[in-house]
PDB file of N, CA and C in Angstrom:
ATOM      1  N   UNK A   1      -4.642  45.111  26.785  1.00  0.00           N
ATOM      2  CA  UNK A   1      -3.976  44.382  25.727  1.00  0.00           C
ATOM      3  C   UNK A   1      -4.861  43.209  25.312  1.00  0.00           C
ATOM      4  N   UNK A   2      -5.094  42.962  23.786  1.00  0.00           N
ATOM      5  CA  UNK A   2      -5.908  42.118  23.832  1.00  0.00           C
ATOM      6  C   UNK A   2      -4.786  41.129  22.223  1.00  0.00           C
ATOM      7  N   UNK A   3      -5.056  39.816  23.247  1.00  0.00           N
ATOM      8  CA  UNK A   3      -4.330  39.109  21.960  1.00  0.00           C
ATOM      9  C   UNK A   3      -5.503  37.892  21.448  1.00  0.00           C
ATOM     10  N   UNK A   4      -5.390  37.423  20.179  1.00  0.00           N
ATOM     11  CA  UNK A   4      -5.940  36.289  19.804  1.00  0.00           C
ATOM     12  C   UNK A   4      -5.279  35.023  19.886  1.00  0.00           C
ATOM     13  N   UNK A   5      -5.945  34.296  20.248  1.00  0.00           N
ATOM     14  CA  UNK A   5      -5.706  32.617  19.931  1.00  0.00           C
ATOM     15  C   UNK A   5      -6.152  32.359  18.329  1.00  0.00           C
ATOM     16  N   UNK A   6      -5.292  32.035  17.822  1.00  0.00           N
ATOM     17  CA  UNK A   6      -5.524  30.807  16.576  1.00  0.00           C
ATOM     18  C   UNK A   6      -4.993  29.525  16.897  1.00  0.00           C
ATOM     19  N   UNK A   7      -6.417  28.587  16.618  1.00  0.00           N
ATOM     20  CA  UNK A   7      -6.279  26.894  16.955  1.00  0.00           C
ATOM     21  C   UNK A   7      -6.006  26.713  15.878  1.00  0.00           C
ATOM     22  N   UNK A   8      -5.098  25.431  15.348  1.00  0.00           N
ATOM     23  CA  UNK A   8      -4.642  24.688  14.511  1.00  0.00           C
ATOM     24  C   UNK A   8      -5.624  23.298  14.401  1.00  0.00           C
ATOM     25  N   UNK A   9      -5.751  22.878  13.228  1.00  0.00           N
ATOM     26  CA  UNK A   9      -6.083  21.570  13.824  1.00  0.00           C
ATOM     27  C   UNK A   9      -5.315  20.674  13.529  1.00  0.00           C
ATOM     28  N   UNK A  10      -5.381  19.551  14.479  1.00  0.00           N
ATOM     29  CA  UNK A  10      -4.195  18.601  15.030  1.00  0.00           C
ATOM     30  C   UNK A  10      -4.604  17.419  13.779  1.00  0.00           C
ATOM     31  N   UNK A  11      -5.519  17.305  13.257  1.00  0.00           N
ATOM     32  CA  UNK A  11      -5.086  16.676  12.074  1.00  0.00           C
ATOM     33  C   UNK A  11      -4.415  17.091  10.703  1.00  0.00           C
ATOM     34  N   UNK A  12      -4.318  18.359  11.140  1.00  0.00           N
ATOM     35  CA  UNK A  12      -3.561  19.298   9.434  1.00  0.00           C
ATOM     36  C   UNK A  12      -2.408  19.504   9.604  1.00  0.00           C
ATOM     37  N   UNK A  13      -2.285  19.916  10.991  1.00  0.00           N
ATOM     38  CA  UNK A  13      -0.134  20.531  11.593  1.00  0.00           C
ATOM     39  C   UNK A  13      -0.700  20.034  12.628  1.00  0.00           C
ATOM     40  N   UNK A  14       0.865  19.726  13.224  1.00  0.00           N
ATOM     41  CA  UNK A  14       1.285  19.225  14.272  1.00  0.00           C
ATOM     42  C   UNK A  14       2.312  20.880  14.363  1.00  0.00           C
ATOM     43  N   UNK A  15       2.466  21.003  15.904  1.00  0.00           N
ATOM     44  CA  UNK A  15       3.418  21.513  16.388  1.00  0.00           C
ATOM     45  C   UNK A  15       4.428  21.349  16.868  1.00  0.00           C
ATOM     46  N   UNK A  16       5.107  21.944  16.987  1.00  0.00           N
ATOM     47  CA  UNK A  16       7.287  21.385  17.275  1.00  0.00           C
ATOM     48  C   UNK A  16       7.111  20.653  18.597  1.00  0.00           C
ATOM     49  N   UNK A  17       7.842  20.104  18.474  1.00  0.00           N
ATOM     50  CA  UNK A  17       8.025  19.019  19.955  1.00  0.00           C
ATOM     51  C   UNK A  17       8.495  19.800  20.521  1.00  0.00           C
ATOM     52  N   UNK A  18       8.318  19.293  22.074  1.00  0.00           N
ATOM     53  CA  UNK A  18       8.577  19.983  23.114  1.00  0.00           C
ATOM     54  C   UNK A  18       8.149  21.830  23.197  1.00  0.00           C
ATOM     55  N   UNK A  19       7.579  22.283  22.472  1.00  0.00           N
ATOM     56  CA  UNK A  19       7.127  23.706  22.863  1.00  0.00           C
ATOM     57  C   UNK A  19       5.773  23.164  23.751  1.00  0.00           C
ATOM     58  N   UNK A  20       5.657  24.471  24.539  1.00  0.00           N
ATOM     59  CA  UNK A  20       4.715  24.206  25.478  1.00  0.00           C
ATOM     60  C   UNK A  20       3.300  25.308  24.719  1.00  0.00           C
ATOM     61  N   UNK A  21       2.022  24.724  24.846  1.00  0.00           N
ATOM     62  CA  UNK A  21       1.304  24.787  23.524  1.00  0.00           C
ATOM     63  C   UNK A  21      -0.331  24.584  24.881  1.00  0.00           C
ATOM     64  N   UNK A  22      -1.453  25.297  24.138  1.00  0.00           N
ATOM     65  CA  UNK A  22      -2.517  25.120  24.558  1.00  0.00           C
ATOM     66  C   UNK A  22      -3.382  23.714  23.981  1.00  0.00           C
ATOM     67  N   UNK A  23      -4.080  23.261  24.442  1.00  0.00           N
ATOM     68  CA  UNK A  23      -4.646  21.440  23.984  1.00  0.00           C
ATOM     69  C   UNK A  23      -5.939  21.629  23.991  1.00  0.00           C
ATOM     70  N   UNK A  24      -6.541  21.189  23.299  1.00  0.00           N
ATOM     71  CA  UNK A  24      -8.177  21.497  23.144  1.00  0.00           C
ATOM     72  C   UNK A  24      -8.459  19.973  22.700  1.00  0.00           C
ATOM     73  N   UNK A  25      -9.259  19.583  24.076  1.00  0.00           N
ATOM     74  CA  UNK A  25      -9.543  18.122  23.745  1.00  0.00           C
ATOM     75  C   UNK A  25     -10.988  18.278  23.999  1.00  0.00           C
ATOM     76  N   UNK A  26     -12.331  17.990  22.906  1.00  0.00           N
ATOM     77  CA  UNK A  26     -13.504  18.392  23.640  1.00  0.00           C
ATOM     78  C   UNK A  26     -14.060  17.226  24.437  1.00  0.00           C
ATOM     79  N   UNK A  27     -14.279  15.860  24.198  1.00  0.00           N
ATOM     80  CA  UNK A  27     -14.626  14.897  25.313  1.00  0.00           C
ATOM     81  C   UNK A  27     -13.689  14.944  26.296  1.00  0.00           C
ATOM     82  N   UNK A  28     -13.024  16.235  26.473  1.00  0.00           N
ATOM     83  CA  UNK A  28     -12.232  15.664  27.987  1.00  0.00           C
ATOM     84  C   UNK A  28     -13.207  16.144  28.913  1.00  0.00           C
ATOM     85  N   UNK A  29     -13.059  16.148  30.504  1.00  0.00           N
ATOM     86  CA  UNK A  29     -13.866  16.504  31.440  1.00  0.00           C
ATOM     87  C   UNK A  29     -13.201  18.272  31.111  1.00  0.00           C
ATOM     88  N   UNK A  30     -12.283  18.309  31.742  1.00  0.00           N
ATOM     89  CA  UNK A  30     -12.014  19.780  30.771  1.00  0.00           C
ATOM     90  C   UNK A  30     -11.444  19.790  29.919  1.00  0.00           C
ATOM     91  N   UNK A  31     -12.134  20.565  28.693  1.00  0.00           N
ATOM     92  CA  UNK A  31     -11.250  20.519  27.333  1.00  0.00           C
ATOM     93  C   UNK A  31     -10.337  21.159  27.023  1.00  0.00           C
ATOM     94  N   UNK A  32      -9.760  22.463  27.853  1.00  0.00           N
ATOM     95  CA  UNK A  32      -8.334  22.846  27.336  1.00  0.00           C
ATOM     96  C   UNK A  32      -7.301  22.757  28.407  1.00  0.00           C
ATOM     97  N   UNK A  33      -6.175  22.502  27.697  1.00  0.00           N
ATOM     98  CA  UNK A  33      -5.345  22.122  28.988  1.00  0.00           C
ATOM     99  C   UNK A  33      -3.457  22.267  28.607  1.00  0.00           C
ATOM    100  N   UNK A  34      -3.345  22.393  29.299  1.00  0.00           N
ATOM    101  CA  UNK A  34      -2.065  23.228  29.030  1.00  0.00           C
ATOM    102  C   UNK A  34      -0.566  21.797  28.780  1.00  0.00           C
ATOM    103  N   UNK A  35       0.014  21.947  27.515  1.00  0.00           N
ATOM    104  CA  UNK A  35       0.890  20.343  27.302  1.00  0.00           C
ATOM    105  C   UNK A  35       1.902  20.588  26.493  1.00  0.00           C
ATOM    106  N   UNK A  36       2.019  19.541  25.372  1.00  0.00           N
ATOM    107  CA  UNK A  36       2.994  19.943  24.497  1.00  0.00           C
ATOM    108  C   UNK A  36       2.868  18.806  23.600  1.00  0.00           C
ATOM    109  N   UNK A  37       3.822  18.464  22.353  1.00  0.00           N
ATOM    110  CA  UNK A  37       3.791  17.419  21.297  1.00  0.00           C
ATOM    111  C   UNK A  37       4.955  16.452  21.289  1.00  0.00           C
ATOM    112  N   UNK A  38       5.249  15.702  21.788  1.00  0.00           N
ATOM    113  CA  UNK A  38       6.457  15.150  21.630  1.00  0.00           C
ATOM    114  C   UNK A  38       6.367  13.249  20.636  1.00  0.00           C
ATOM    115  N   UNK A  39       6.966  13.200  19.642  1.00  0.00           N
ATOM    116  CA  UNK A  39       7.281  11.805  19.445  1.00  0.00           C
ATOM    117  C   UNK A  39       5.782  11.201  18.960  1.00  0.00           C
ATOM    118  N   UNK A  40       4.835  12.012  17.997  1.00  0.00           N
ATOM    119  CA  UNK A  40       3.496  11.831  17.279  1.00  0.00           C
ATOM    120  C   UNK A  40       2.127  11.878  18.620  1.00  0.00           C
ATOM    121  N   UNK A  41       2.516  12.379  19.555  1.00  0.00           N
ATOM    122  CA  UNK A  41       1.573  12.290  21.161  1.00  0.00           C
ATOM    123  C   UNK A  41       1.738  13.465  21.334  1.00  0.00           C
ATOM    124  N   UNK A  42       0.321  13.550  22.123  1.00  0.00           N
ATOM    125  CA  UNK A  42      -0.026  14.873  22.837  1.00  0.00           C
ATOM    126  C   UNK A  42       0.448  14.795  24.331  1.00  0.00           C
ATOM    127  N   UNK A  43       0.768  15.622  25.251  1.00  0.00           N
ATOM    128  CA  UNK A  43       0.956  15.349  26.843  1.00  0.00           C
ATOM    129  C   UNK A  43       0.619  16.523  27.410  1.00  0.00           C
ATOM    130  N   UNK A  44      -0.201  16.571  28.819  1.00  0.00           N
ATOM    131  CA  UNK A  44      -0.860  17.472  29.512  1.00  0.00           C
ATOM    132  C   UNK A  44       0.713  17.651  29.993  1.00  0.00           C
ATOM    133  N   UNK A  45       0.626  19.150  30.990  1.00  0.00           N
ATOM    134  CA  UNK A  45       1.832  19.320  31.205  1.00  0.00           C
ATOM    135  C   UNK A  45       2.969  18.939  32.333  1.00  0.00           C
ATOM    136  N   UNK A  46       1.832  17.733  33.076  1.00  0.00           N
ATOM    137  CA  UNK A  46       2.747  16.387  34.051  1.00  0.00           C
ATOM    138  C   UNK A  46       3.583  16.028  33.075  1.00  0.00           C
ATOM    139  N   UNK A  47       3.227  15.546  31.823  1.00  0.00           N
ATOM    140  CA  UNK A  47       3.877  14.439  31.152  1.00  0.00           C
ATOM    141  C   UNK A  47       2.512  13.107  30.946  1.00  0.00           C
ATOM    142  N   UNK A  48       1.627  13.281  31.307  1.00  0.00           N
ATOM    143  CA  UNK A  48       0.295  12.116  31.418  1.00  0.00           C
ATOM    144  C   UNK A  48       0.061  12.368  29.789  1.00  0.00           C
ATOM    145  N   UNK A  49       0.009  11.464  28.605  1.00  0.00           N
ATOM    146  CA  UNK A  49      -0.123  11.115  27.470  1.00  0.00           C
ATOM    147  C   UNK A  49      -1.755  11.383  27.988  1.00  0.00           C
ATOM    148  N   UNK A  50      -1.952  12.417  26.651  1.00  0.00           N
ATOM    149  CA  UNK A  50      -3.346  12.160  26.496  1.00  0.00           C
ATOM    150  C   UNK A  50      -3.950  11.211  25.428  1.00  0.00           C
ATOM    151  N   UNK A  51      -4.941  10.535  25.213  1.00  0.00           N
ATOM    152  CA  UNK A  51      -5.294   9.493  24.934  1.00  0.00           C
ATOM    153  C   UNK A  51      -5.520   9.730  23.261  1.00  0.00           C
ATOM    154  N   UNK A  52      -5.141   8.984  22.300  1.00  0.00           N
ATOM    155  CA  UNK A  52      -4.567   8.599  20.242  1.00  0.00           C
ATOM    156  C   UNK A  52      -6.606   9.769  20.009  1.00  0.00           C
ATOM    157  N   UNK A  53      -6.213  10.522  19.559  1.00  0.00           N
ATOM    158  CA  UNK A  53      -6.925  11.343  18.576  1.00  0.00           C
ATOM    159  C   UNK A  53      -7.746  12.230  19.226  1.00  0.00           C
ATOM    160  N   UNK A  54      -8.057  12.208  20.976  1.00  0.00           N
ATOM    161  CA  UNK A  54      -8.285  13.385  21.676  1.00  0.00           C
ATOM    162  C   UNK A  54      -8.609  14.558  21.678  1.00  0.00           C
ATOM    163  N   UNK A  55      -7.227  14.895  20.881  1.00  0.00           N
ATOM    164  CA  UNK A  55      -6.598  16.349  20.885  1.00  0.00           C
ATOM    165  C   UNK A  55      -7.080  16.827  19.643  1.00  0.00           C
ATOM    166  N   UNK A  56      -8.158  17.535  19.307  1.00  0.00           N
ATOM    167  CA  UNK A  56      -8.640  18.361  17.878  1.00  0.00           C
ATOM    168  C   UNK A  56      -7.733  19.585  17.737  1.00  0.00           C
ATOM    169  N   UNK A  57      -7.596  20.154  18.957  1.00  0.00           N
ATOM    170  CA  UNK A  57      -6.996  21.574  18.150  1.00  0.00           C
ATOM    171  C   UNK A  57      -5.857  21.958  19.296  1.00  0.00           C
ATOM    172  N   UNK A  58      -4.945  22.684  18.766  1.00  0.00           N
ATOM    173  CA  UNK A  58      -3.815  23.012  19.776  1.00  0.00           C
ATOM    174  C   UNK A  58      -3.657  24.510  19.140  1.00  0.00           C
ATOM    175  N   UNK A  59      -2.957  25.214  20.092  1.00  0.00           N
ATOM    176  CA  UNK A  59      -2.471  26.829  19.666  1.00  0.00           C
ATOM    177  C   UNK A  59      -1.440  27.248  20.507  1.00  0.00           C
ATOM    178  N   UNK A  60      -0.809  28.180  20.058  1.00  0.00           N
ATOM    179  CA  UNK A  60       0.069  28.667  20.968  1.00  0.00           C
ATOM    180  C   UNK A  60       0.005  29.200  22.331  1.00  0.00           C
ATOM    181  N   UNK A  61       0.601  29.308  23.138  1.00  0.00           N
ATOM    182  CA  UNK A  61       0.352  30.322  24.386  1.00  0.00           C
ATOM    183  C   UNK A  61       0.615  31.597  23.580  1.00  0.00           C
ATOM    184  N   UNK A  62      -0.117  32.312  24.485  1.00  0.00           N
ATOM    185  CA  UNK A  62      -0.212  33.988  24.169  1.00  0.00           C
ATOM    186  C   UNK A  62       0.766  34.434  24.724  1.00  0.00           C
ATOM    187  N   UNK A  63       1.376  35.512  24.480  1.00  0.00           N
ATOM    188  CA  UNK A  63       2.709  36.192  24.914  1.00  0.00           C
ATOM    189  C   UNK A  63       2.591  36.666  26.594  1.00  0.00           C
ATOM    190  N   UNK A  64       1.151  37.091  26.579  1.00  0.00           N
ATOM    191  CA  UNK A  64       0.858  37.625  27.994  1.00  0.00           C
ATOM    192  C   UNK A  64       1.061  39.230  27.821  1.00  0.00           C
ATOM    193  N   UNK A  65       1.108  39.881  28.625  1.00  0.00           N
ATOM    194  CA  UNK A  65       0.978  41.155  29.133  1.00  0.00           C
ATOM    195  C   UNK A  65       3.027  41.756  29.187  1.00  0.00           C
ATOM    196  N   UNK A  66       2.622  43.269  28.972  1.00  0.00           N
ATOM    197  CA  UNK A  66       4.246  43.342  29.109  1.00  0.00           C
ATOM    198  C   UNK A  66       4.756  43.385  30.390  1.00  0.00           C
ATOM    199  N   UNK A  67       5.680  43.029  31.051  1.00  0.00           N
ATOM    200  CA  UNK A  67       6.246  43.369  32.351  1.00  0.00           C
ATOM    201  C   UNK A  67       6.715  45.068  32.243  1.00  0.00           C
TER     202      UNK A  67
END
């Protein structure tokens, strides 16, 4: 099964709050990281705010594989 990622970029759309969403931050030590959008902020998926403009691109999680 092969699915695609399409990145958004986080300055054109924002995604729904609270969905849980892939994060593509490239100056991070690692740049993708698994979070969500809540309240104009990005958050890894502790809840740790990632840091005002970071975040270039976000996408959905992939559906995964069928059970």
């Amino acid at each position: 099964m092969i699915e695609n990622i399409t990145w958004a970029n986080a300055h054109e759309t924002l995604p729904d709050d609270n969905t849980t969403i892939l994060l593509f931050a490239p100056e991070s030590n690692e740049p993708i990281w698994i979070g969500y959008h809540e309240d104009d902020s990005f958050y890894v998926d502790d809840g740790t705010a990632m840091p005002p403009g970071s975040v270039t691109y976000w996408a959905n999680l992939p559906y995964g594989p069928d059970a």
